[in-house]
Protein backbone atom coordinates (compact mmCIF):
# COMPACT_ATOMS: atom_id res chain seq x y z
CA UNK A 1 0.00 0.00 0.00
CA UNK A 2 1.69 3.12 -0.70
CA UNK A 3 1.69 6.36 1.13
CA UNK A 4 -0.90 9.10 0.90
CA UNK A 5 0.75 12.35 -0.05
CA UNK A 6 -0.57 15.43 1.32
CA UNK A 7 0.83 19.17 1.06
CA UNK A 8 0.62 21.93 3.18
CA UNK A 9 1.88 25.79 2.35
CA UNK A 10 3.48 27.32 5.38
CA UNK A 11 1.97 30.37 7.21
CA UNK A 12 2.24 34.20 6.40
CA UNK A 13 5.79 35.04 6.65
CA UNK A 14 7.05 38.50 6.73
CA UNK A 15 7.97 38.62 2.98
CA UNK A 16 4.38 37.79 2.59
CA UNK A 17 2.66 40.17 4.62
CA UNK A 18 5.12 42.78 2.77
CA UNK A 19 4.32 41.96 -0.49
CA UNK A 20 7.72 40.89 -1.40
CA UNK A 21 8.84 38.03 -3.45
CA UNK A 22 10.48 35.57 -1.31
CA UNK A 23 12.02 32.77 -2.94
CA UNK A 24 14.20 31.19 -0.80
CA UNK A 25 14.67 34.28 1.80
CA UNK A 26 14.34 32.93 5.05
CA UNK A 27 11.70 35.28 7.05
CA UNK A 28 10.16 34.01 10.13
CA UNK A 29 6.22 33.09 10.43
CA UNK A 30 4.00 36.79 11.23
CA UNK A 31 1.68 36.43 14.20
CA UNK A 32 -0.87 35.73 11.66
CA UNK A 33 1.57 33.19 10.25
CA UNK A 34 1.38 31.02 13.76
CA UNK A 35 -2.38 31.68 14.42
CA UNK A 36 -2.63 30.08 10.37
CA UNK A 37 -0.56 26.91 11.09
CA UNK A 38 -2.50 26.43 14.58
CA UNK A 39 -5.52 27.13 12.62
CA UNK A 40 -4.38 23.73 9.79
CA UNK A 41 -3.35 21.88 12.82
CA UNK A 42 -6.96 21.80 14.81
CA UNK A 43 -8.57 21.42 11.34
CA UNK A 44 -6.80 18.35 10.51
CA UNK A 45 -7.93 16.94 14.15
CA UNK A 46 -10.87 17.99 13.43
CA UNK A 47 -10.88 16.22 9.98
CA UNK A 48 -9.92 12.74 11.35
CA UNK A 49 -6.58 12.97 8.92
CA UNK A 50 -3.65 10.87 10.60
CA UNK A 51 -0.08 11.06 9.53
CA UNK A 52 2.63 9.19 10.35
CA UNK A 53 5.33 11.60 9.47
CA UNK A 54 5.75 15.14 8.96
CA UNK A 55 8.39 16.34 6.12
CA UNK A 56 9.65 19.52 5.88
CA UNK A 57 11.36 22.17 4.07
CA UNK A 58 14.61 23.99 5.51
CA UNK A 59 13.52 27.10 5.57
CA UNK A 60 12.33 28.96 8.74
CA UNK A 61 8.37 29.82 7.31
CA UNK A 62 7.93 26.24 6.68
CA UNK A 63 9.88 24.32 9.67
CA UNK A 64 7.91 26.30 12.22
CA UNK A 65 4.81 25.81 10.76
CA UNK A 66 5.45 21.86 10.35
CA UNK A 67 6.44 21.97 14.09
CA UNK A 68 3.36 24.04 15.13
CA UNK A 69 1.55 21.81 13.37
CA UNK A 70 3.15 17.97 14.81
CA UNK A 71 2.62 19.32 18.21
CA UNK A 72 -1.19 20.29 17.85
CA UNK A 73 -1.51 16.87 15.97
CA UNK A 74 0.18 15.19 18.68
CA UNK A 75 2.68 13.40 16.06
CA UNK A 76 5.95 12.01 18.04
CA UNK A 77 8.67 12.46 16.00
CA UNK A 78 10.05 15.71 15.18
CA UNK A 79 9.35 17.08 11.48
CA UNK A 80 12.01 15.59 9.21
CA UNK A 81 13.54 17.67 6.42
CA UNK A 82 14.43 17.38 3.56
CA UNK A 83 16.51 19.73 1.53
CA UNK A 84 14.64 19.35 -2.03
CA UNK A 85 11.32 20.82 -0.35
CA UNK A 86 13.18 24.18 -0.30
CA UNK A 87 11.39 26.76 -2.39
CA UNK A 88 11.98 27.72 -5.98
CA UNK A 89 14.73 29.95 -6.83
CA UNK A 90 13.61 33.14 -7.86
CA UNK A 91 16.85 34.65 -9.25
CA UNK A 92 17.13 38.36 -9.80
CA UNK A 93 13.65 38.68 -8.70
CA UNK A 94 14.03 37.39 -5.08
CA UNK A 95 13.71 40.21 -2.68
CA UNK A 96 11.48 42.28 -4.97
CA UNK A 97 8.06 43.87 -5.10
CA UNK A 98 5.25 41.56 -5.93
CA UNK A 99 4.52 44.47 -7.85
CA UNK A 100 7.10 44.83 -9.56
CA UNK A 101 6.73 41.02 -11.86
CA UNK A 102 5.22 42.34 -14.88
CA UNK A 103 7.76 45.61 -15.30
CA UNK A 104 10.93 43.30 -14.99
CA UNK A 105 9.85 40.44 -16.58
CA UNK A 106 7.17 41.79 -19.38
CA UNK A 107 5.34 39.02 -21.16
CA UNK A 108 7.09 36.03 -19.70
CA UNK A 109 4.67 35.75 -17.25
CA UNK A 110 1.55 33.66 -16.46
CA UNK A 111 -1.53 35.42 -15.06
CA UNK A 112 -3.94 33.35 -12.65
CA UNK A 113 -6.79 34.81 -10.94
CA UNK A 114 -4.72 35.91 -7.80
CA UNK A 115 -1.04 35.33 -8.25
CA UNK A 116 1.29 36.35 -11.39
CA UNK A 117 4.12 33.84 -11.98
CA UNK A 118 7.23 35.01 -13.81
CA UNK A 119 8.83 32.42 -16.19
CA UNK A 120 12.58 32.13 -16.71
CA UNK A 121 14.14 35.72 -15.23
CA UNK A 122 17.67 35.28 -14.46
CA UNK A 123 18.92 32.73 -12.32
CA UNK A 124 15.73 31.29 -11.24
CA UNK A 125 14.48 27.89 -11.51
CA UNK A 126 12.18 27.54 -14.22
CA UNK A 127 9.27 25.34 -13.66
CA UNK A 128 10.12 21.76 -14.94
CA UNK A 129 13.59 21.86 -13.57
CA UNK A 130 11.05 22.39 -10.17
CA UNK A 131 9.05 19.63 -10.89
CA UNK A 132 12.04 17.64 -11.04
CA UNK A 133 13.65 18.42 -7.99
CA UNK A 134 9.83 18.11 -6.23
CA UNK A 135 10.15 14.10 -7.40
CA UNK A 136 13.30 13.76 -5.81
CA UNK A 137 11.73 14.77 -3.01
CA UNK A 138 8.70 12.47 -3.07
CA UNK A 139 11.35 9.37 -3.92
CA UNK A 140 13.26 10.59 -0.58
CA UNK A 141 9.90 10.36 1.31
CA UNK A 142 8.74 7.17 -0.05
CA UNK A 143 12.06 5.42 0.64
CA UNK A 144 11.39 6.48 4.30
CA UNK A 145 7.86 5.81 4.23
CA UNK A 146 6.33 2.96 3.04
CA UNK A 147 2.46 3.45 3.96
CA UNK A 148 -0.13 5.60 5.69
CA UNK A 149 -0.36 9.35 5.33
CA UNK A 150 3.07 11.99 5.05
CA UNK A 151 2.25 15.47 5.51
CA UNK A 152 4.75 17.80 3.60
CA UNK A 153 5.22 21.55 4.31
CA UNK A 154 6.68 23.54 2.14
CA UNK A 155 5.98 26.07 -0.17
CA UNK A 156 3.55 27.80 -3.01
CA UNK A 157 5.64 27.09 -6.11
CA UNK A 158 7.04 24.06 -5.45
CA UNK A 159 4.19 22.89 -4.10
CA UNK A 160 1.96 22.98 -7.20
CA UNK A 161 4.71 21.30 -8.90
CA UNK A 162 5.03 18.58 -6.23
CA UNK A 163 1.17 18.01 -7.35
CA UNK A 164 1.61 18.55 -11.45
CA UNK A 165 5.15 15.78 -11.05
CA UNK A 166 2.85 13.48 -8.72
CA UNK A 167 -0.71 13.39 -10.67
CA UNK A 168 0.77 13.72 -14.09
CA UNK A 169 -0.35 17.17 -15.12
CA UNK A 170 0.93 19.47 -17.59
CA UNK A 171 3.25 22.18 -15.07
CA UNK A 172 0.72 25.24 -17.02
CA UNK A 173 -2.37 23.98 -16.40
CA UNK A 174 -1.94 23.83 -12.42
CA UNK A 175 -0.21 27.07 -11.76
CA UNK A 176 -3.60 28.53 -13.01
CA UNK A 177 -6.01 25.78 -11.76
CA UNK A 178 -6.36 26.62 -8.47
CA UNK A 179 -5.02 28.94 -6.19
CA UNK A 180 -2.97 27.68 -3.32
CA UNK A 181 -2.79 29.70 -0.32
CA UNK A 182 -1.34 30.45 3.15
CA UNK A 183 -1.90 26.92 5.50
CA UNK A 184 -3.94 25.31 2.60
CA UNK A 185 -3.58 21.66 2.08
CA UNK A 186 -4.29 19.85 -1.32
CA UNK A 187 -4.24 15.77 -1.18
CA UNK A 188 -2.35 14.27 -4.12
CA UNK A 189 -4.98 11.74 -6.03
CA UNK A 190 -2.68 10.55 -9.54
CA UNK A 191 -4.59 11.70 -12.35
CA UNK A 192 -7.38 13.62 -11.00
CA UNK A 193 -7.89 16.97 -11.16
CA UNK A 194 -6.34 19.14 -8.29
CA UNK A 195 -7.93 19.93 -5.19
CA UNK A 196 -7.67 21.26 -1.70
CA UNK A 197 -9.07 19.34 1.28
CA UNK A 198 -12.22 21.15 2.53
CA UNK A 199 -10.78 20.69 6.23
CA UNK A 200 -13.82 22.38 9.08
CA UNK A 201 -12.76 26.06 9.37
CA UNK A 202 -10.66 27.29 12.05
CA UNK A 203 -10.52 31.22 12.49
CA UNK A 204 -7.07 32.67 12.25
């Protein structure tokens, strides 16, 4: 029986709540940030969901909300990380306005309804080189884990391409599918369409 995948976005972090692009920057959680992971925590309690492991990326925004969250669930072990759930690269445009994505990077952009993602700006990580690194990470977690239900916290990016690399969609069609928020989970279900878990609402 193989494991259930399931992926969480970390809490507000201070790039966030500045409107700044944050790549792999390494901001601590806001208030709001913490109040959001407690918030994901009691809903999956609430939601019956039981995981076996928590898995982690290394940077601050996502480890504390993976540990906010294995201590509300009452999981045992510590969150484990792994390096490949680190965010994408953004290049030259880490560190800048949100803002500022369509005046630096023109038309190589694509437009959802709430996010703008730039393409290929300098240095950065395009897109399928992300979904590659997001299926190392998945064969790191299932050579840990063989069964059950593994909870990973990481980040918006690669995230969505942790879902597109796991239930075979084309990398396009998910950044604009559905928009993946602040403590939002989506369950990975191979060739279905993507979702997030309707989890019972927790104020945060």
């Amino acid at each position: 029986m193989a494991v259930d995948i399931f992926i969480a976005r970390h809490g507000q972090d201070e790039d966030n709540a500045a409107g700044i692009l944050n790549g792999q920057r390494d901001k601590p959680l806001t208030e709001l940030g913490r109040q959001q992971a407690r918030a994901l925590a009691e809903s999956i309690v609430d939601a019956g969901l039981q995981f076996e492991a928590i898995y982690t990326s290394p940077l601050k925004r996502a480890a504390e909300t993976a540990e906010i969250v294995g201590e509300i669930i009452g999981l045992k072990t510590k969150p484990i990380i792994i390096a490949e759930l680190i965010e994408r690269d953004f290049g030259v445009m880490s560190g800048k306005p949100i803002s500022s994505i369509e005046e630096i990077c023109g038309d190589n952009i694509i437009k959802s309804d709430m996010v703008t993602y730039f393409l290929d700006p300098e240095g950065a990580e395009t897109f399928p080189e992300l979904m590659e690194r997001g299926l190392v990470a998945i064969r790191k977690i299932r050579g840990r884990q063989a069964s059950g239900k593994a909870l990973l916290v990481c980040h918006g990016d690669l995230g969505k391409m942790v879902y597109a690399a796991e239930a075979g969609k084309e990398w396009k069609d998910v950044l604009t599918d559905f928009h993946f928020g602040n403590a939002e989970l989506i369950e990975i279900t191979p060739n279905q369409d993507a979702h997030l878990v309707k989890l019972p609402q927790h104020n945060a």
